[in-house]
PDB file of N, CA and C in Angstrom:
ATOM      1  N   UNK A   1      87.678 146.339  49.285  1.00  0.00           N
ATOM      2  CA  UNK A   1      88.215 147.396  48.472  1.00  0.00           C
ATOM      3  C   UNK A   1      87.235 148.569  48.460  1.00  0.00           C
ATOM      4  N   UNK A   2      87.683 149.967  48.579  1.00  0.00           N
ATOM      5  CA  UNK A   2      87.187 151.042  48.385  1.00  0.00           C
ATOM      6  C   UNK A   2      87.862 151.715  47.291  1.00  0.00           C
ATOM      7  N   UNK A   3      87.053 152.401  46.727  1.00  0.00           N
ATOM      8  CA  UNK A   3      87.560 153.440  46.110  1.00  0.00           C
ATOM      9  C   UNK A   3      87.736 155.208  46.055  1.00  0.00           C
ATOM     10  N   UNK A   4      88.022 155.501  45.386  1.00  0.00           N
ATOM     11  CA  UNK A   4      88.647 157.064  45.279  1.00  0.00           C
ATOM     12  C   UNK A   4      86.911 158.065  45.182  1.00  0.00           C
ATOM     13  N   UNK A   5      86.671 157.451  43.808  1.00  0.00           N
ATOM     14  CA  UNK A   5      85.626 158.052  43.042  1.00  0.00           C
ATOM     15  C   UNK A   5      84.911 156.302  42.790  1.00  0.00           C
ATOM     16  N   UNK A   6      83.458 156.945  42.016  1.00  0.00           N
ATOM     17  CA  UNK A   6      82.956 155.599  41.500  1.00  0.00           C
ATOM     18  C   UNK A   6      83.091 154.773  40.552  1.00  0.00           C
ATOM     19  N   UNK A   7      84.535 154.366  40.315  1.00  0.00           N
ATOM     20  CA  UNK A   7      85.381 153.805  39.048  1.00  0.00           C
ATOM     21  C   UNK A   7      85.130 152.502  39.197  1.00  0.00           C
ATOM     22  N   UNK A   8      85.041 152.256  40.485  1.00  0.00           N
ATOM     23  CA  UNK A   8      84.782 150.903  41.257  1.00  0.00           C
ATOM     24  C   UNK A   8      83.238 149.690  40.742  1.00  0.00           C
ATOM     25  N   UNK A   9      82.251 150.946  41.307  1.00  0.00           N
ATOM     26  CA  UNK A   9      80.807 150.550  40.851  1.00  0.00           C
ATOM     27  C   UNK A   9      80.481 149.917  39.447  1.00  0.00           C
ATOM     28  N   UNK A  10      79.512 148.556  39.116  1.00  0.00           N
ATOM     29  CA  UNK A  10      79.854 148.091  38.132  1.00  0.00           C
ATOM     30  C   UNK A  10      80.592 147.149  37.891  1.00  0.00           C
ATOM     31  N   UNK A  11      81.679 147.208  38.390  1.00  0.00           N
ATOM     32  CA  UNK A  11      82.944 146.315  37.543  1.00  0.00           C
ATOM     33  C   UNK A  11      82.961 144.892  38.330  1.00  0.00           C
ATOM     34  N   UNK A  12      83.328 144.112  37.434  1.00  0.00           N
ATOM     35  CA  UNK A  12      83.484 142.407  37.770  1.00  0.00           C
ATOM     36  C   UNK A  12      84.309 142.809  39.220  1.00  0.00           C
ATOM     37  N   UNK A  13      85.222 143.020  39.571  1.00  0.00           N
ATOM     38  CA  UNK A  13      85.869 143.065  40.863  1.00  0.00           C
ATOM     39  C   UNK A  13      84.916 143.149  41.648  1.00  0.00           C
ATOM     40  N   UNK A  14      83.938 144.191  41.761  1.00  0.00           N
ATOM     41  CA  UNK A  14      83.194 144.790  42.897  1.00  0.00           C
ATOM     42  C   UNK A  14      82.023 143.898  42.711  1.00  0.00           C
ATOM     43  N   UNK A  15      81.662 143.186  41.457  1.00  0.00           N
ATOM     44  CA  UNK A  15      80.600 141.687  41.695  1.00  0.00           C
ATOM     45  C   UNK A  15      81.604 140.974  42.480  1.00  0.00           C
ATOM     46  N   UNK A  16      83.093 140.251  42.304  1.00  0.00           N
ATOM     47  CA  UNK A  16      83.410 139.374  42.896  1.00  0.00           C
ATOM     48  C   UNK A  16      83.242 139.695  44.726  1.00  0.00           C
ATOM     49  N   UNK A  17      84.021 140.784  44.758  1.00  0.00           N
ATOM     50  CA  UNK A  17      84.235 141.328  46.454  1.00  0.00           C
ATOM     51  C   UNK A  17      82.732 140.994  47.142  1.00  0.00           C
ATOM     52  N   UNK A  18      81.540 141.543  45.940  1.00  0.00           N
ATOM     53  CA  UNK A  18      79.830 141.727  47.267  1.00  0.00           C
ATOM     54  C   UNK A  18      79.831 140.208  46.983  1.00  0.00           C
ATOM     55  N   UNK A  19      80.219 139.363  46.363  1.00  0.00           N
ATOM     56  CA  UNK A  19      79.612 137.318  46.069  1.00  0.00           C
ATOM     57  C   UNK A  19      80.518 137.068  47.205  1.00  0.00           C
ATOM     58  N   UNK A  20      81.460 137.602  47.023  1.00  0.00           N
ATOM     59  CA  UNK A  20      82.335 136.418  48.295  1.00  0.00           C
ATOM     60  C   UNK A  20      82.421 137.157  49.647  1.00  0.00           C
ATOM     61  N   UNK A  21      81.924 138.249  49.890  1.00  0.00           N
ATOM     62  CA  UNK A  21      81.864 138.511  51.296  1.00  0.00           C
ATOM     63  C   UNK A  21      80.373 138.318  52.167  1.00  0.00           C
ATOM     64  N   UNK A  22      79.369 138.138  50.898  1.00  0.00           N
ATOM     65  CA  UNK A  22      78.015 137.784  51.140  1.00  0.00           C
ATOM     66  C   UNK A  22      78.430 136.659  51.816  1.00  0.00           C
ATOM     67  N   UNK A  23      78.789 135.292  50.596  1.00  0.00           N
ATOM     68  CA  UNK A  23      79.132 134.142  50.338  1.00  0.00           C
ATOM     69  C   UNK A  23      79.665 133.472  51.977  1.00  0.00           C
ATOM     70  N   UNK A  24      80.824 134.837  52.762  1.00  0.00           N
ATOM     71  CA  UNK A  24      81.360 134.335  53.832  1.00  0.00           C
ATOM     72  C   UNK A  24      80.615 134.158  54.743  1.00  0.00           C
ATOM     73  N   UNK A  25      79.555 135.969  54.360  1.00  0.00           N
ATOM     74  CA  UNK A  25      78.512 135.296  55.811  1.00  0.00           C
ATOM     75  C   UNK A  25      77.315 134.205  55.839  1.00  0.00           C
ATOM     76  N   UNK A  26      77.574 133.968  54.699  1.00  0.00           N
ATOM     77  CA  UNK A  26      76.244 132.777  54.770  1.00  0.00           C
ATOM     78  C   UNK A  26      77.147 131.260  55.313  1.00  0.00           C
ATOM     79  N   UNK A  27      78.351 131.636  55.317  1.00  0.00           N
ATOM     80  CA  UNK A  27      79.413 130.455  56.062  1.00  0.00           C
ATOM     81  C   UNK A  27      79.557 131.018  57.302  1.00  0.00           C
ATOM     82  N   UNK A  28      78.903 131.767  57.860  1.00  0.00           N
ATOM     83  CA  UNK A  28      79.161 131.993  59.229  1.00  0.00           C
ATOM     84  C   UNK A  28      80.109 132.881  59.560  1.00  0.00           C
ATOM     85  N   UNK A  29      80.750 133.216  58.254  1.00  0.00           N
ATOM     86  CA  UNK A  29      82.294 134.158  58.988  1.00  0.00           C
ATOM     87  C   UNK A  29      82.065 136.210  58.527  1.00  0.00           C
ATOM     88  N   UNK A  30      82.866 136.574  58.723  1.00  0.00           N
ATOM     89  CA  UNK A  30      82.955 137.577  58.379  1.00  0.00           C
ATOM     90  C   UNK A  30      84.208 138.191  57.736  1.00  0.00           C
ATOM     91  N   UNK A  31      84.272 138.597  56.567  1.00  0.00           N
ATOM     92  CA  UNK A  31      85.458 139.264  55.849  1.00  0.00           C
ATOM     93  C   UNK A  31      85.762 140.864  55.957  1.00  0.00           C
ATOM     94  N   UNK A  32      84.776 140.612  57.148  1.00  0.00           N
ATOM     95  CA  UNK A  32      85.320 142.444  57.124  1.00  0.00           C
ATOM     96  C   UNK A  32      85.811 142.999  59.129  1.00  0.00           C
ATOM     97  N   UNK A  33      86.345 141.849  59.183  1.00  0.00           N
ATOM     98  CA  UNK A  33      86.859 142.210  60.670  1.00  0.00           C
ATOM     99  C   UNK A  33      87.931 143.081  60.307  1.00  0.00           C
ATOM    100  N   UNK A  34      88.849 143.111  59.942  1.00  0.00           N
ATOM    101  CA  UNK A  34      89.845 144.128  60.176  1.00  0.00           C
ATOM    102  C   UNK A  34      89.706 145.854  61.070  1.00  0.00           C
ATOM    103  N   UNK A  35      88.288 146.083  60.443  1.00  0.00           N
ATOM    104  CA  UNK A  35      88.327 147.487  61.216  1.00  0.00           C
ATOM    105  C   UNK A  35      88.470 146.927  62.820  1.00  0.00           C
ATOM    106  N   UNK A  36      88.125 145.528  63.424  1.00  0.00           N
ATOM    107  CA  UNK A  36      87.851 145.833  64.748  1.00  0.00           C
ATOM    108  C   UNK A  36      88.809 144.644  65.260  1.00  0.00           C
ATOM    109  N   UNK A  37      90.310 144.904  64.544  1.00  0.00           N
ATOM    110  CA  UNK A  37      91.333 144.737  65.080  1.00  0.00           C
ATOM    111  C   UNK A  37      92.223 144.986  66.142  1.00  0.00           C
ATOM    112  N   UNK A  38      92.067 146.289  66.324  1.00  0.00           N
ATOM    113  CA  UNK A  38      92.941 146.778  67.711  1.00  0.00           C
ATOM    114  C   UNK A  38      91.849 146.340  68.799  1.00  0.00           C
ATOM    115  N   UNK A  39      90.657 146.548  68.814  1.00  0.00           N
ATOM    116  CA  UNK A  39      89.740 146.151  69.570  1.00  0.00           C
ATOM    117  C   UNK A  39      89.920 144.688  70.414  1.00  0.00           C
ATOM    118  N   UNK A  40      89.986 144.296  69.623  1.00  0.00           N
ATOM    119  CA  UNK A  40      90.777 142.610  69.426  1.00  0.00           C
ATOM    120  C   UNK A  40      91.152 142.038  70.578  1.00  0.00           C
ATOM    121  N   UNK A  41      92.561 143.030  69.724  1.00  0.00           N
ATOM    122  CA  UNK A  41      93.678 142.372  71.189  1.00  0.00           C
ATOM    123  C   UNK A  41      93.654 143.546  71.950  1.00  0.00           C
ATOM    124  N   UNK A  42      92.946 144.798  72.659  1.00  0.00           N
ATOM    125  CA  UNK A  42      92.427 145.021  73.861  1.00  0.00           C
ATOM    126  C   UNK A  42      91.394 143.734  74.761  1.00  0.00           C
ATOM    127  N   UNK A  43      91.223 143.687  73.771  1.00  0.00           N
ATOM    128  CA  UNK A  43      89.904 142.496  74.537  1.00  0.00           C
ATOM    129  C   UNK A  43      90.934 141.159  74.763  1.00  0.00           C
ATOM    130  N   UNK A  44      92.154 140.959  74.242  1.00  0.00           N
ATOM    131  CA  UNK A  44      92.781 139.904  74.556  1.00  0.00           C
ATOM    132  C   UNK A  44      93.892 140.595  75.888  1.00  0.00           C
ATOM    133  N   UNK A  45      94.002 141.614  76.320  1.00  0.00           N
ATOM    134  CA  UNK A  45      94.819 141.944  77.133  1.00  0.00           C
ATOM    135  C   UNK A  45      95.518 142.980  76.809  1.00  0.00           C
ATOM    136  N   UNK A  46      95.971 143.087  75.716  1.00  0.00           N
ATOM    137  CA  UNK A  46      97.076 144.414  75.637  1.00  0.00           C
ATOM    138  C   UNK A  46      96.879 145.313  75.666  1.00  0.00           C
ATOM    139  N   UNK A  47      97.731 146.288  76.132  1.00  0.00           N
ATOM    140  CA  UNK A  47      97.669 147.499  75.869  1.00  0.00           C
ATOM    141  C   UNK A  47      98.379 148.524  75.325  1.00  0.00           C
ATOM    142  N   UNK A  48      97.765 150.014  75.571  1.00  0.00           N
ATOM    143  CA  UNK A  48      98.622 151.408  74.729  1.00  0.00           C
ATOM    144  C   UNK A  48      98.442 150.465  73.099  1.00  0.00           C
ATOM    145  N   UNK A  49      97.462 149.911  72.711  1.00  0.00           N
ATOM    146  CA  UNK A  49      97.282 149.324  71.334  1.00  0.00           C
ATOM    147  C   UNK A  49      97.378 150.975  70.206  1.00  0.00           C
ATOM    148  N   UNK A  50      97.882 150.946  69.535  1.00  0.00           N
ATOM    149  CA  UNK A  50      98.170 152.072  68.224  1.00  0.00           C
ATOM    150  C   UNK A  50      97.616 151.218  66.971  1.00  0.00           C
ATOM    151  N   UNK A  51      96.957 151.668  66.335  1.00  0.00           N
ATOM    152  CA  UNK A  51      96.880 151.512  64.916  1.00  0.00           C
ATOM    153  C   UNK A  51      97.073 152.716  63.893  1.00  0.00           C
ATOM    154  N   UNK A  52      97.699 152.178  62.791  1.00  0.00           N
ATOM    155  CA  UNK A  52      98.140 152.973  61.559  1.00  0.00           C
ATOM    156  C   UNK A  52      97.401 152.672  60.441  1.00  0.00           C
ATOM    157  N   UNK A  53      96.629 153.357  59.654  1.00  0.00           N
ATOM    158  CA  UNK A  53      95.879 152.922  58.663  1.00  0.00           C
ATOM    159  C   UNK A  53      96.813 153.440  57.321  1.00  0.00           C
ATOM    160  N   UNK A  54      96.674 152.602  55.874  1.00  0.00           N
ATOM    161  CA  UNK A  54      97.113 152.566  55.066  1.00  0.00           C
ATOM    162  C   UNK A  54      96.246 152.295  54.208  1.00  0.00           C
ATOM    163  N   UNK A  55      96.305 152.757  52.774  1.00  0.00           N
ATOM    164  CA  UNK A  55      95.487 153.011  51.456  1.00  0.00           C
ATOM    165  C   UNK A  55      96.541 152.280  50.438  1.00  0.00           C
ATOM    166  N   UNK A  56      95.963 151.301  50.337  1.00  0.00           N
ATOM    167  CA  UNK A  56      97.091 149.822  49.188  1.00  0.00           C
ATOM    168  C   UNK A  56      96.251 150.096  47.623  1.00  0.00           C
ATOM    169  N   UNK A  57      96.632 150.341  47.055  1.00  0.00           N
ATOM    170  CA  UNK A  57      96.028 150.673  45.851  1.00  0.00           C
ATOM    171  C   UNK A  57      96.271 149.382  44.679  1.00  0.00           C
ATOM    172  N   UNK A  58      94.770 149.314  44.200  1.00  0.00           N
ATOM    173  CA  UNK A  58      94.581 148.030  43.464  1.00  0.00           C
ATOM    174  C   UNK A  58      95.651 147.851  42.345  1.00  0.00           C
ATOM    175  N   UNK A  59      95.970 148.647  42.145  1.00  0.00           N
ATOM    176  CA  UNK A  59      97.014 148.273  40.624  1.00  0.00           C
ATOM    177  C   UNK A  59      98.233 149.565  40.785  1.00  0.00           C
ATOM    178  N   UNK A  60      98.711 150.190  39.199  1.00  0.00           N
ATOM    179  CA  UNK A  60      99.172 151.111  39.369  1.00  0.00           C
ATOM    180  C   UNK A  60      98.722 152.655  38.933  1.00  0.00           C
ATOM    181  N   UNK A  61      97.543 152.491  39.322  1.00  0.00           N
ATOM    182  CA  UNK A  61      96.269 154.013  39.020  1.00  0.00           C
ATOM    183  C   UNK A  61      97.293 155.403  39.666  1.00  0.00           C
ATOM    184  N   UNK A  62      97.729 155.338  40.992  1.00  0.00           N
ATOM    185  CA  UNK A  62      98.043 156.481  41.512  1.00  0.00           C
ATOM    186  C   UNK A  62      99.227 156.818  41.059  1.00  0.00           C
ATOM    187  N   UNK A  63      99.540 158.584  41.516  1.00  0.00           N
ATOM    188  CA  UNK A  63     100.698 159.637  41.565  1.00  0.00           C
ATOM    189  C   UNK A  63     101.948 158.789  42.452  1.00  0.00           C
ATOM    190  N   UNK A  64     102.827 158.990  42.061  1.00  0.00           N
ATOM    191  CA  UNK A  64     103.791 158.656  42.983  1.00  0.00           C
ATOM    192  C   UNK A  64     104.290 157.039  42.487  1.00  0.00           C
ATOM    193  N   UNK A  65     105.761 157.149  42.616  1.00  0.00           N
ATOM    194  CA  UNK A  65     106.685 155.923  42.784  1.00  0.00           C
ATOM    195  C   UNK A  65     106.109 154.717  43.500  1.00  0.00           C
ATOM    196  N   UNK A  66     106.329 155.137  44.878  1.00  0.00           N
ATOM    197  CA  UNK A  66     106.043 154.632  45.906  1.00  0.00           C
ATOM    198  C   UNK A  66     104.367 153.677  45.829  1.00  0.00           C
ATOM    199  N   UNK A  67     103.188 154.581  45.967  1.00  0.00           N
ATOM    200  CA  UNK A  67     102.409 153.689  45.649  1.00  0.00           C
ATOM    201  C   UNK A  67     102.475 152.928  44.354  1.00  0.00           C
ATOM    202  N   UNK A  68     102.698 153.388  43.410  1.00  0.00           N
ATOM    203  CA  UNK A  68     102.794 152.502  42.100  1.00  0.00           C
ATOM    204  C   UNK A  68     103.244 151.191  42.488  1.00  0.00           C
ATOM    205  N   UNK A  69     104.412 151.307  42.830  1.00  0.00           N
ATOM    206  CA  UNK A  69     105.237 150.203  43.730  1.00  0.00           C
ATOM    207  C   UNK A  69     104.178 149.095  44.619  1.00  0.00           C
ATOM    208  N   UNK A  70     103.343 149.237  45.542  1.00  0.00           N
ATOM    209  CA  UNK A  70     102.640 149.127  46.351  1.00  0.00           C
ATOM    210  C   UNK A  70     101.736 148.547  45.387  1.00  0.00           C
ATOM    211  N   UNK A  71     100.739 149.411  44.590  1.00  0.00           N
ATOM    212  CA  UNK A  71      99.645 148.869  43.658  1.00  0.00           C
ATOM    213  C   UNK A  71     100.278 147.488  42.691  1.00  0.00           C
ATOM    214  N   UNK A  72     101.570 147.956  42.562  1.00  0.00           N
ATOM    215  CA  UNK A  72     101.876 146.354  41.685  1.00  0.00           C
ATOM    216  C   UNK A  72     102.128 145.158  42.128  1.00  0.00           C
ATOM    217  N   UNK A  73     102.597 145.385  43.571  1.00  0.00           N
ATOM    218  CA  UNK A  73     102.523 144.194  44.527  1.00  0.00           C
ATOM    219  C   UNK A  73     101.274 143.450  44.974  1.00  0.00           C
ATOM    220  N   UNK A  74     100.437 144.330  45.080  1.00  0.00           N
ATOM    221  CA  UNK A  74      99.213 144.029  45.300  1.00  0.00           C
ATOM    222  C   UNK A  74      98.320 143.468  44.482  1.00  0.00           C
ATOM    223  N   UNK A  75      98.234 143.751  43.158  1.00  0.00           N
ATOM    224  CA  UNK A  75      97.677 143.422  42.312  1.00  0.00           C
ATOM    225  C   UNK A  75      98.609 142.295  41.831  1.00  0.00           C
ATOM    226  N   UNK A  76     100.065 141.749  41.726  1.00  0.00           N
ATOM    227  CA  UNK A  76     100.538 140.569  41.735  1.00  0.00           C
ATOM    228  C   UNK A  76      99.290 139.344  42.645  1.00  0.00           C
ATOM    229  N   UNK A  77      99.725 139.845  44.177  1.00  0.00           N
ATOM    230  CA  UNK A  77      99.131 138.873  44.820  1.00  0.00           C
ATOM    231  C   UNK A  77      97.655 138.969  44.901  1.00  0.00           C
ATOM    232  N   UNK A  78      96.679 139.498  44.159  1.00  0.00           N
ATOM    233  CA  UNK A  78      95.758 139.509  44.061  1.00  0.00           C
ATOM    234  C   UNK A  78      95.283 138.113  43.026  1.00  0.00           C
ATOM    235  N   UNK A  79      95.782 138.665  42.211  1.00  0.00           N
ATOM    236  CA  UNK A  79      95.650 138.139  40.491  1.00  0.00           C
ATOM    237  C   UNK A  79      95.854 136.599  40.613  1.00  0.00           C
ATOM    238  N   UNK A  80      97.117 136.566  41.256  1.00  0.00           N
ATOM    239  CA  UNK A  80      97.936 135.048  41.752  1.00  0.00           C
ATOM    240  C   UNK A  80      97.000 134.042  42.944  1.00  0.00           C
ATOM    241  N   UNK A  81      96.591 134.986  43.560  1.00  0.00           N
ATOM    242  CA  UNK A  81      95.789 134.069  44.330  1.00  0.00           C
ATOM    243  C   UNK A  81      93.690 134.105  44.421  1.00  0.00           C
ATOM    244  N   UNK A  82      93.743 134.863  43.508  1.00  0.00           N
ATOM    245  CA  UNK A  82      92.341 135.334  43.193  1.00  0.00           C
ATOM    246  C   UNK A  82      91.397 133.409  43.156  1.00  0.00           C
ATOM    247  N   UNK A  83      91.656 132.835  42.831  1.00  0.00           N
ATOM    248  CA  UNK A  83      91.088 131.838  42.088  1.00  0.00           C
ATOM    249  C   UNK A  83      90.884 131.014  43.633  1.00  0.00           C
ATOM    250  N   UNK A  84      92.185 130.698  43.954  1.00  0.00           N
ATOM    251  CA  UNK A  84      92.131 129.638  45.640  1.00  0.00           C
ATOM    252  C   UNK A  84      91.446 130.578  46.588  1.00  0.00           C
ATOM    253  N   UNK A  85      91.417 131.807  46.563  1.00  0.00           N
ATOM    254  CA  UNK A  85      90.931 132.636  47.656  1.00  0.00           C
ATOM    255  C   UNK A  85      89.581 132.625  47.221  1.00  0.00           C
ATOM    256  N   UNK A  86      89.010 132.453  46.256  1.00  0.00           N
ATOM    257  CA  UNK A  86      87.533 132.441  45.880  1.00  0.00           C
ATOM    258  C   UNK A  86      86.635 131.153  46.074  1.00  0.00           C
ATOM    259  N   UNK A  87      87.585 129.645  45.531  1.00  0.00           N
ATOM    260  CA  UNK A  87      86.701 129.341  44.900  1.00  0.00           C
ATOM    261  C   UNK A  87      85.405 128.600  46.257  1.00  0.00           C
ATOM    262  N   UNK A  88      86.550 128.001  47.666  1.00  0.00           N
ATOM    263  CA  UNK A  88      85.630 127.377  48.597  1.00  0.00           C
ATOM    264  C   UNK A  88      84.676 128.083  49.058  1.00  0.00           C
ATOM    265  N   UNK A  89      84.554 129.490  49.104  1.00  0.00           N
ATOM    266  CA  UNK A  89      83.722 130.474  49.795  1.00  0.00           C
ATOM    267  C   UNK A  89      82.602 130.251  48.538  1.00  0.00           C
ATOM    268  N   UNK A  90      82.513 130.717  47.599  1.00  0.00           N
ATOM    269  CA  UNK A  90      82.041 130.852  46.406  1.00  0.00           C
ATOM    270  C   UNK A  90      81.188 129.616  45.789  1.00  0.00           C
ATOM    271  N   UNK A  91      81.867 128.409  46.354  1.00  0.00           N
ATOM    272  CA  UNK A  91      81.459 127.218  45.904  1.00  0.00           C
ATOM    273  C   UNK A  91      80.417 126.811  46.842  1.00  0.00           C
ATOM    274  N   UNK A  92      81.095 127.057  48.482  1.00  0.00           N
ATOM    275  CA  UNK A  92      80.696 126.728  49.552  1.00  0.00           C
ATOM    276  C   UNK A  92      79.155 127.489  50.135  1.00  0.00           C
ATOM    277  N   UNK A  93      79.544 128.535  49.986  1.00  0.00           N
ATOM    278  CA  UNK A  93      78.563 129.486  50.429  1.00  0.00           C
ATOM    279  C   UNK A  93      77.681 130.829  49.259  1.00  0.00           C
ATOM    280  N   UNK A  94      78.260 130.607  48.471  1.00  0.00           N
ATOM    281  CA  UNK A  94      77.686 131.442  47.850  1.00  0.00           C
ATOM    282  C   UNK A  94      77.019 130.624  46.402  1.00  0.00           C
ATOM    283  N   UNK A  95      77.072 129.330  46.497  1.00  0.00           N
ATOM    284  CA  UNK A  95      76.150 128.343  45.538  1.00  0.00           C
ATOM    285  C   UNK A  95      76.626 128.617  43.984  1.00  0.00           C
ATOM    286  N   UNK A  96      77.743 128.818  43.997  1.00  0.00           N
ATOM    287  CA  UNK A  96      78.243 128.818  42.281  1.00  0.00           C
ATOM    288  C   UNK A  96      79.326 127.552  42.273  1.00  0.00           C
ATOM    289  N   UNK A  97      79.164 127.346  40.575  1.00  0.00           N
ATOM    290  CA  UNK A  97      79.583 126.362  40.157  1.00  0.00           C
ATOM    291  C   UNK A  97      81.232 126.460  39.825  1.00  0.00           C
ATOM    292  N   UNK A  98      82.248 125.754  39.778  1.00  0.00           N
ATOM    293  CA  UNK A  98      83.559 125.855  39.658  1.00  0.00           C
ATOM    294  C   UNK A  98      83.624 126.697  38.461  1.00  0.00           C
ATOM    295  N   UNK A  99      82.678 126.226  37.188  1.00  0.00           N
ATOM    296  CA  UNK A  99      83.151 127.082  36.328  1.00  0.00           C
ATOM    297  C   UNK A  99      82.589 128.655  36.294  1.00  0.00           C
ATOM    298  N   UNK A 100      82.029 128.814  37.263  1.00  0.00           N
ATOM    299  CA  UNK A 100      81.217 129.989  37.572  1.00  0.00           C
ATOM    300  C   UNK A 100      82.247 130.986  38.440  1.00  0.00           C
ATOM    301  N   UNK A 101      82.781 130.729  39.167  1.00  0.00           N
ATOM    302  CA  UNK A 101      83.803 130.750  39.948  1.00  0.00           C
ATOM    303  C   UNK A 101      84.947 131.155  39.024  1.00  0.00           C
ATOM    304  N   UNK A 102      85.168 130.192  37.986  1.00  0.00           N
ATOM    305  CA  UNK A 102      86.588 130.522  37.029  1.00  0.00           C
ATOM    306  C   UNK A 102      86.435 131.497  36.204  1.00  0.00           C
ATOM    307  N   UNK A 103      84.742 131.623  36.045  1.00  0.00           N
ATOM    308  CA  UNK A 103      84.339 132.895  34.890  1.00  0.00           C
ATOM    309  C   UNK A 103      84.595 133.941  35.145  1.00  0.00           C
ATOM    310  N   UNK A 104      84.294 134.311  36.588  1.00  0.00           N
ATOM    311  CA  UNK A 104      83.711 135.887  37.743  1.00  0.00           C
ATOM    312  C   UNK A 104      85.515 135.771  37.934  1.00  0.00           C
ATOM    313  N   UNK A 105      85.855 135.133  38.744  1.00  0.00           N
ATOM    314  CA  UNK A 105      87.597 135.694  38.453  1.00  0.00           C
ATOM    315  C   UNK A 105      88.583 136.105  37.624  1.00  0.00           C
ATOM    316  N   UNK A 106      88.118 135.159  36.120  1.00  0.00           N
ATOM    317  CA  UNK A 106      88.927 135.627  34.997  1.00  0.00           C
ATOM    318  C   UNK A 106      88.625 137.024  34.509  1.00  0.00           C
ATOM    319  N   UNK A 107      87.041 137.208  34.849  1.00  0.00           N
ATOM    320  CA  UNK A 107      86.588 138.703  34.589  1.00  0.00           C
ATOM    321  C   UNK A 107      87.248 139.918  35.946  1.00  0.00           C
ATOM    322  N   UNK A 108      87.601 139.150  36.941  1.00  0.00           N
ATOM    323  CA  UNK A 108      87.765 140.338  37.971  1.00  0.00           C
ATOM    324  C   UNK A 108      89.208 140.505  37.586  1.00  0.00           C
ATOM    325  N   UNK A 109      89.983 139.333  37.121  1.00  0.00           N
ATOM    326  CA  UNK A 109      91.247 139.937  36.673  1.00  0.00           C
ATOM    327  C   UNK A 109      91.869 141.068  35.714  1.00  0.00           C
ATOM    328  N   UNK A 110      90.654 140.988  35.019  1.00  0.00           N
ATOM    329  CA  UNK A 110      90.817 141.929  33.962  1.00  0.00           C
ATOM    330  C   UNK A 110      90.874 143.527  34.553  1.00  0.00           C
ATOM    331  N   UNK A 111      90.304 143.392  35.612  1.00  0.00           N
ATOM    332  CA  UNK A 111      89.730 144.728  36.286  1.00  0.00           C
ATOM    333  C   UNK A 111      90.724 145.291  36.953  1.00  0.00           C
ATOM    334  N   UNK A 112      91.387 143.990  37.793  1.00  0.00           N
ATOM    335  CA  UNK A 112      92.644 144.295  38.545  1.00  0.00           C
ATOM    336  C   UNK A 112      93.509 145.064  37.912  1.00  0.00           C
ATOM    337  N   UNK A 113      93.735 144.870  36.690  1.00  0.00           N
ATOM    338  CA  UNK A 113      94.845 145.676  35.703  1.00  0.00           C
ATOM    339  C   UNK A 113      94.520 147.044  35.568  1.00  0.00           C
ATOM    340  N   UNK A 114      93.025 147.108  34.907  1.00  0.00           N
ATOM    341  CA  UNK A 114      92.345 148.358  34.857  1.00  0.00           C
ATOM    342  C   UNK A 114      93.097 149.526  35.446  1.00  0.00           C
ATOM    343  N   UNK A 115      93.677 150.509  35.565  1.00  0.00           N
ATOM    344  CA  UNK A 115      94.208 151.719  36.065  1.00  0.00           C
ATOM    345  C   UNK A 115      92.964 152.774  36.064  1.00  0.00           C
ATOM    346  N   UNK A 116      92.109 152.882  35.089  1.00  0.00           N
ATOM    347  CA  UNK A 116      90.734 153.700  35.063  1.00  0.00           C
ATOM    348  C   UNK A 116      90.112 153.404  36.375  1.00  0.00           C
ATOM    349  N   UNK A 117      90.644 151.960  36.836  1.00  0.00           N
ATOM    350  CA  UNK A 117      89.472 151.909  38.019  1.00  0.00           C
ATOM    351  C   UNK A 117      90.445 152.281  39.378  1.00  0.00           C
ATOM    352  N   UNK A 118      90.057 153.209  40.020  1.00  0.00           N
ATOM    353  CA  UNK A 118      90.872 153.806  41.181  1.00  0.00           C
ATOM    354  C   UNK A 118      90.448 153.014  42.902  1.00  0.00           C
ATOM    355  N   UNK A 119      90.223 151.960  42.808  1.00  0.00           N
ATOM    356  CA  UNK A 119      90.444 151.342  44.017  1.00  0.00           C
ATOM    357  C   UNK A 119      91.370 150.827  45.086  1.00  0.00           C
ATOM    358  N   UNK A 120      90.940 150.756  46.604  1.00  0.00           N
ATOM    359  CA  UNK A 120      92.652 150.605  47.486  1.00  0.00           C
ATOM    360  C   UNK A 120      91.692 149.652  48.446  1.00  0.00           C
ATOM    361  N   UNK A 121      92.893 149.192  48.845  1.00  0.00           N
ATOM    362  CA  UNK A 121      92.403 148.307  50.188  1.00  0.00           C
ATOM    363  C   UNK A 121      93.250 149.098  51.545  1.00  0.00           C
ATOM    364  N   UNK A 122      91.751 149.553  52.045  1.00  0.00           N
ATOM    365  CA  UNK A 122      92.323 150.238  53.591  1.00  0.00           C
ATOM    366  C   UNK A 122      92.678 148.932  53.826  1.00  0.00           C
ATOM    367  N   UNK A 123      93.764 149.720  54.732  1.00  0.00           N
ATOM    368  CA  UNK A 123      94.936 148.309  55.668  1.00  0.00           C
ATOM    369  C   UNK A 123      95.414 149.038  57.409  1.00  0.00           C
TER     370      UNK A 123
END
């Protein structure tokens, strides 16, 4: 997640996002491949590859129908799966305890709602 302005900085979300993407690489993986997606599948063969980038907004902070729309979907499946998407990385690699894990999510949920906080997930 990025944000607009620094609404972001601070907040339980942006502890959870730096624990569990640390967390991945100390498991060997990386959570931030997406930028080097089209790259990808050039390197797998294809070609005339196009990419379209998109700004998914964490909740419903922004102008417009449309993203609002977008931010509430997102923040559904955020919220809904926040807990299973955390806890093996978190448990696994980043050395916290289940209930440590249930604490830092119940707090990042709160954030998710937040509209003050202006964050998106490039896509």
């Amino acid at each position: 997640m990025r944000a607009i302005d620094d609404s972001l900085q601070g907040t339980n979300f942006n502890l959870w996002q730096t624990k569990t993407i640390d967390a991945a690489g100390a498991l060997g993986t990386s959570w931030k491949n997406s930028a080097n997606y089209g790259h990808y599948f050039e390197e797998a063969g294809f070609v005339d590859v196009q990419e379209h980038h998109f700004q998914w907004p964490m909740n419903r902070w922004p102008k417009g129908e449309l993203l609002k729309t977008i931010g509430s979907y997102w923040q559904e499946d955020l919220t809904s799966g926040l807990e299973a998407l955390s806890m093996a990385v978190l448990t696994r690699g980043g050395g916290m305890s289940k209930e440590q894990v249930l604490e830092l999510t119940a707090k990042a949920k709160i954030d998710l709602a937040d509209k003050r906080i202006h964050a998106y997930l490039p896509v």
